[in-house]
N, C-alpha and C. Protein backbone atom coordinates (compact mmCIF):
# COMPACT_ATOMS: atom_id res chain seq x y z
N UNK A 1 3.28 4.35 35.39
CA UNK A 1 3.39 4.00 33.98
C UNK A 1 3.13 2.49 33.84
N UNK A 2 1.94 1.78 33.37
CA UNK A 2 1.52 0.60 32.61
C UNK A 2 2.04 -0.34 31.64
N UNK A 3 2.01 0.50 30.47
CA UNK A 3 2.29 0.31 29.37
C UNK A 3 4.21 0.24 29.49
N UNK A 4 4.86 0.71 29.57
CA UNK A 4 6.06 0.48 29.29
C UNK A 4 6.27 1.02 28.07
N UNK A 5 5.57 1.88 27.30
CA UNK A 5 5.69 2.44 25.99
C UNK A 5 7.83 2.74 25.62
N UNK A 6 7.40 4.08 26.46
CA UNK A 6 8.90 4.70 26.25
C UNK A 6 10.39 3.95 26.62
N UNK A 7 9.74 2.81 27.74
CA UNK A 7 10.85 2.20 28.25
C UNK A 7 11.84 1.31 27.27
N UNK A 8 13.33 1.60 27.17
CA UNK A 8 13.96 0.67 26.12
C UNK A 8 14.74 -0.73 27.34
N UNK A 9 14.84 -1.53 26.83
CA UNK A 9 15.39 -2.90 27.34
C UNK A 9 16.93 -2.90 27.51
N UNK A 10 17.17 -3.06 28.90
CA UNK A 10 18.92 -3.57 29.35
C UNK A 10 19.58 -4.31 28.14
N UNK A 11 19.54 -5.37 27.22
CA UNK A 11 20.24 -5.79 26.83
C UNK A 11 20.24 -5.11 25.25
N UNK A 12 21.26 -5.03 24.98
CA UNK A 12 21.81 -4.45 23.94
C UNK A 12 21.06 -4.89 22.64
N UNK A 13 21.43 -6.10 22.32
CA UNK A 13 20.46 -6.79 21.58
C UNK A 13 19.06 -6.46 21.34
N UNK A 14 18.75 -6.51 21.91
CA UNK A 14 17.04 -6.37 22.33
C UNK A 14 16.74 -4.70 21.87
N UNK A 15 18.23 -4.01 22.55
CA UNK A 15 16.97 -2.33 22.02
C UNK A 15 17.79 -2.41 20.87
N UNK A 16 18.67 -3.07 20.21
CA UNK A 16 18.49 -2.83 18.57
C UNK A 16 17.47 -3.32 17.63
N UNK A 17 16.98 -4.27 18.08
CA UNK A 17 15.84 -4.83 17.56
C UNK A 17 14.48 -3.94 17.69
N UNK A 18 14.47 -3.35 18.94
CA UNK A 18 13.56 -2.43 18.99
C UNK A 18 13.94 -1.43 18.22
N UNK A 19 14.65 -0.23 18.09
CA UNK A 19 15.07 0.82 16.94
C UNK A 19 14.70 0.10 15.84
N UNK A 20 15.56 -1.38 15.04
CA UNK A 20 14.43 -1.60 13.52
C UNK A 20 13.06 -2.16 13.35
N UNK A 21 12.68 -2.70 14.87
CA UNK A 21 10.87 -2.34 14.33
C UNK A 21 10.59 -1.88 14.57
N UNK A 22 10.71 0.09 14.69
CA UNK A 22 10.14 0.83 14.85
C UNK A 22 10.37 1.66 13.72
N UNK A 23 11.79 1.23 12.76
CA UNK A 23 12.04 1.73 11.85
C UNK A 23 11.46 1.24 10.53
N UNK A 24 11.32 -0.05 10.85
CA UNK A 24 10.10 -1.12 10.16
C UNK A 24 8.71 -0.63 10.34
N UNK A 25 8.61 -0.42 11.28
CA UNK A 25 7.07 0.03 11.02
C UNK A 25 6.49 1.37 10.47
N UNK A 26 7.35 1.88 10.73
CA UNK A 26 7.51 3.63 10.00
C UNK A 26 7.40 3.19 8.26
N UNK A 27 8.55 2.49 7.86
CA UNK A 27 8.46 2.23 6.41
C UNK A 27 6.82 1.53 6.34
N UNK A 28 6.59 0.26 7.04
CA UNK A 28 5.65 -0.17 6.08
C UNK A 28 4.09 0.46 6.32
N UNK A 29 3.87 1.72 7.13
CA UNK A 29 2.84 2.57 7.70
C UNK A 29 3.20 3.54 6.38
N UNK A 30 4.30 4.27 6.14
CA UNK A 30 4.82 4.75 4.31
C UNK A 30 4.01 4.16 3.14
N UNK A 31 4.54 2.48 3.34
CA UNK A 31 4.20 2.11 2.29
C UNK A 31 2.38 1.65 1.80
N UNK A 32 1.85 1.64 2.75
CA UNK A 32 0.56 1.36 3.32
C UNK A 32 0.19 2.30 2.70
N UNK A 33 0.26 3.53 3.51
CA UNK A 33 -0.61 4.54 2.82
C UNK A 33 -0.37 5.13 1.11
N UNK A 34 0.80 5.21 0.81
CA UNK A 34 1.03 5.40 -0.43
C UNK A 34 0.22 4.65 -1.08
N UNK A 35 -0.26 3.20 -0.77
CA UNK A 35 -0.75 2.33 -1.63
C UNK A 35 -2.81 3.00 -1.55
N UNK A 36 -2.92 3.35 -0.72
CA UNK A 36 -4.50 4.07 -0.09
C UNK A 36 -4.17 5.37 -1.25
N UNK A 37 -3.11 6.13 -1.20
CA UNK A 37 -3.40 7.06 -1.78
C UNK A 37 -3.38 7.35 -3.04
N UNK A 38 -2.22 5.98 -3.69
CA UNK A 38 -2.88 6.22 -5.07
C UNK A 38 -4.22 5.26 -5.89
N UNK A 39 -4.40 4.21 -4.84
CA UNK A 39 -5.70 3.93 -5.17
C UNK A 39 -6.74 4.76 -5.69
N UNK A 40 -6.96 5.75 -4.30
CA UNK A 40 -7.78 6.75 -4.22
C UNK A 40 -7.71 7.74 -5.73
N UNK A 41 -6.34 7.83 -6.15
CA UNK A 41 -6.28 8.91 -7.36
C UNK A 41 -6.78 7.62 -8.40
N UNK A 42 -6.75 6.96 -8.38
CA UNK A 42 -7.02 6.24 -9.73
C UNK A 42 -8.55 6.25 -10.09
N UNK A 43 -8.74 5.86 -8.82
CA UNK A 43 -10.36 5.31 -8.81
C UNK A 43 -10.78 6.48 -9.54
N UNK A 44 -10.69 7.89 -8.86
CA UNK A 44 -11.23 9.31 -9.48
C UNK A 44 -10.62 9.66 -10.51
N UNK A 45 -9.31 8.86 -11.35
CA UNK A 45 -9.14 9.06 -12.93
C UNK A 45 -10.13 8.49 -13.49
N UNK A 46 -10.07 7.14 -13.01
CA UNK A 46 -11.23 6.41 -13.79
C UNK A 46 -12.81 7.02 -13.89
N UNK A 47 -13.21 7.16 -12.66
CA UNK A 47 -14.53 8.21 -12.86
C UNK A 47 -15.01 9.22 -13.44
N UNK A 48 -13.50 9.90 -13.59
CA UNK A 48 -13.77 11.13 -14.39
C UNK A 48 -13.38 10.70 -15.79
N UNK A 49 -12.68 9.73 -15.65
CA UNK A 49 -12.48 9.39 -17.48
C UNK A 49 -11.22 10.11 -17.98
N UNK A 50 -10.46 10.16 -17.14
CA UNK A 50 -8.98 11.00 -17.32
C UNK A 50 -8.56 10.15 -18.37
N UNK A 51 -7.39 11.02 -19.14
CA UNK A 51 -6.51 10.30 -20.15
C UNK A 51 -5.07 9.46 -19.17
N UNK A 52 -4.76 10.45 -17.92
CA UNK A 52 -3.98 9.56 -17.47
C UNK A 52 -4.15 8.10 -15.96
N UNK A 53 -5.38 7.69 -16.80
CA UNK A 53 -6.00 6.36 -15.72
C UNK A 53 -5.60 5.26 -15.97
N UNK A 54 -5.43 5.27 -17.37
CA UNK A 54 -4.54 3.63 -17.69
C UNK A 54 -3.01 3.98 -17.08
N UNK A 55 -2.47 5.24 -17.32
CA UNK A 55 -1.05 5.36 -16.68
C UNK A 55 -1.22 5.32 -15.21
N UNK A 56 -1.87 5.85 -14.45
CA UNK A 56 -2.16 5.56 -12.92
C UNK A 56 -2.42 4.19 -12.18
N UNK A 57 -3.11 3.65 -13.16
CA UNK A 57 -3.32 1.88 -13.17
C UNK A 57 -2.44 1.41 -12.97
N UNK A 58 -1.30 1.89 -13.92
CA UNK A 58 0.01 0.43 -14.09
C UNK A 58 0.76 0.65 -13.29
N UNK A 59 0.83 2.31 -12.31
CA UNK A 59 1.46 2.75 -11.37
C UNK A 59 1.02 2.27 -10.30
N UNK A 60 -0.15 1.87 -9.84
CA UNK A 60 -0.91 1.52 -8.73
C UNK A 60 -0.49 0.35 -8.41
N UNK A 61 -0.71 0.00 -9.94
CA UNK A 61 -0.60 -2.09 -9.40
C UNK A 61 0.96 -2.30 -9.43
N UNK A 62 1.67 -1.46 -10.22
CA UNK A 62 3.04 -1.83 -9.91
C UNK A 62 3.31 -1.32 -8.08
N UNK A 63 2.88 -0.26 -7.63
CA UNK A 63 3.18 -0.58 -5.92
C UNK A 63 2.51 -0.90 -5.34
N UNK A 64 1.45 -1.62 -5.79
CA UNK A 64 0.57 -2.68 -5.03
C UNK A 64 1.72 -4.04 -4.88
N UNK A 65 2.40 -4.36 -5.98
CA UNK A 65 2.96 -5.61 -6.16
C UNK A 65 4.59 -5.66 -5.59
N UNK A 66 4.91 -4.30 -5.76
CA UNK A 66 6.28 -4.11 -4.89
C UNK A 66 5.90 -3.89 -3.07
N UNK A 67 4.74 -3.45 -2.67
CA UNK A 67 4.88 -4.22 -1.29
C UNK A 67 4.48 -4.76 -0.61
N UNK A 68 3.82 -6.04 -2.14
CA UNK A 68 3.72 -7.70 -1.59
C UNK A 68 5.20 -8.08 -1.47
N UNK A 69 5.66 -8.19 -2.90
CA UNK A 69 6.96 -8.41 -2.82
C UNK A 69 7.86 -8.38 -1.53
N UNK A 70 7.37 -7.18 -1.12
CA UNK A 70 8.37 -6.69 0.06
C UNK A 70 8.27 -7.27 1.67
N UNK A 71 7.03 -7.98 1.56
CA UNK A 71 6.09 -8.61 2.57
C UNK A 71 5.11 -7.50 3.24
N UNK A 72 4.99 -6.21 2.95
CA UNK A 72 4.56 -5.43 3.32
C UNK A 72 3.06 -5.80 3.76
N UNK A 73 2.30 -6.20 2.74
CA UNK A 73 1.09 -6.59 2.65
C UNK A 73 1.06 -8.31 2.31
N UNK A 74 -0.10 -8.94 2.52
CA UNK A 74 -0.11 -10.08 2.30
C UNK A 74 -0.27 -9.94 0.50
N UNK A 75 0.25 -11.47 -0.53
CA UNK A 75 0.04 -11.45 -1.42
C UNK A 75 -1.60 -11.44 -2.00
N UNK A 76 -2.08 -12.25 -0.79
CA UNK A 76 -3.55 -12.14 -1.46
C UNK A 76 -4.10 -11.16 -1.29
N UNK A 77 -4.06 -10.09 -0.13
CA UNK A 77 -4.21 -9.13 -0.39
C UNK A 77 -4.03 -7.98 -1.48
N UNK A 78 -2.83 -8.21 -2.10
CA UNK A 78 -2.45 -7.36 -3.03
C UNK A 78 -3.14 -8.02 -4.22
N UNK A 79 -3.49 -9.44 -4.44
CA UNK A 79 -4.13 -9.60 -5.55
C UNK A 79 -6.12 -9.53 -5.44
N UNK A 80 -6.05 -8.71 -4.27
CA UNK A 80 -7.36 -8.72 -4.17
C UNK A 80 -7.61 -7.14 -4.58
N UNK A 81 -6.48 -6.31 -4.03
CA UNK A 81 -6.74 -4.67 -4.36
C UNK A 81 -6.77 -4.70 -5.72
N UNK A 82 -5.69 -5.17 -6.28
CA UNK A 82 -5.49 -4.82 -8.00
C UNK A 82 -7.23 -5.62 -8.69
N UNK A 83 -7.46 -6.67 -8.41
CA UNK A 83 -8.56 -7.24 -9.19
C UNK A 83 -9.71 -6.45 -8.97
N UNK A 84 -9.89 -5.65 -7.57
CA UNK A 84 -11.21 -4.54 -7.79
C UNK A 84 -10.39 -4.07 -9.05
N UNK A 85 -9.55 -2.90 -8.55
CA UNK A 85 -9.33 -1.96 -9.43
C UNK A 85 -9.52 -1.96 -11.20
N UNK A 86 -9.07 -3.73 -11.31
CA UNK A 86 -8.89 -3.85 -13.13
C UNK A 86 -10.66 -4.01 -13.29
N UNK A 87 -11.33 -4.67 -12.51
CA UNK A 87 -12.56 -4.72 -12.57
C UNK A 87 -13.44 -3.55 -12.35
N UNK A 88 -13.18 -2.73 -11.95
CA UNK A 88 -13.81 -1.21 -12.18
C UNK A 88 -13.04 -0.33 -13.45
N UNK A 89 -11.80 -0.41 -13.99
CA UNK A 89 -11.46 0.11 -15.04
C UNK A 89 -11.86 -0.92 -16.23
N UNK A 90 -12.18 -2.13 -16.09
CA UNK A 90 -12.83 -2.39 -17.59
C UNK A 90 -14.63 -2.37 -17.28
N UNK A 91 -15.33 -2.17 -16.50
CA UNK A 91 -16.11 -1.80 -16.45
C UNK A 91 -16.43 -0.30 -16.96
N UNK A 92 -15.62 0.46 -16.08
CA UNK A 92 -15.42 2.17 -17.18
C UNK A 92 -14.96 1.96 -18.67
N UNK A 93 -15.12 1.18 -19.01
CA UNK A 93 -14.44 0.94 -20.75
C UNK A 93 -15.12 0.44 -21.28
N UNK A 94 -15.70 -0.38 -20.73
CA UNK A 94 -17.25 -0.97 -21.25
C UNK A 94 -18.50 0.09 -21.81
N UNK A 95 -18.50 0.67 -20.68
CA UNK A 95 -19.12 1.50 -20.44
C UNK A 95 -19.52 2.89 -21.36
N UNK A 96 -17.68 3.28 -21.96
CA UNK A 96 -17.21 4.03 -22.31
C UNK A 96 -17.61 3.28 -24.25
N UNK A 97 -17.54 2.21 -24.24
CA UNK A 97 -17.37 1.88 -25.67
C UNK A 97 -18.56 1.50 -26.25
């Protein structure tokens, strides 16, 4: 065995720290994808021109911004996802009007 994957550490300290970043990383691998997956639904409200895309929007960017907040993601990152997104929904409105 190489890696040392499974192996936990003699001092006490140490494998508690290991149990919460593993419990840490579980949440923010959660929160990650939640943020992929409602991207993904929005984008295809917006395409299809759904009535509920402005409500999916404010849902998106509100957990885009709760896990910057959270440090989950970097902030500029999160202000880089939301600015596609508002920039493809007023483009569909443009579009639309």
């Amino acid at each position: 065995m190489t890696g040392g994957e499974n192996q936990l550490p003699n001092i006490k300290s140490v494998v508690k720290d290991v149990k919460k970043s593993r419990e840490r990383r579980v949440r923010n691998l959660d929160a990650k994808s939640k943020i992929k997956t409602f991207v993904k639904k929005t984008k295809t409200a917006l395409d299809e021109g759904s009535e509920q895309a402005t409500a999916l929007l404010n849902e998106t960017v509100s957990i885009i911004d709760r896990t910057a907040k959270r440090g989950i993601i970097h902030p500029n990152a999160a202000a880089r996802r939301k600015s596609r997104l508002m920039k493809r929904a007023n483009a569909k409105a443009a579009e639309q009007a």
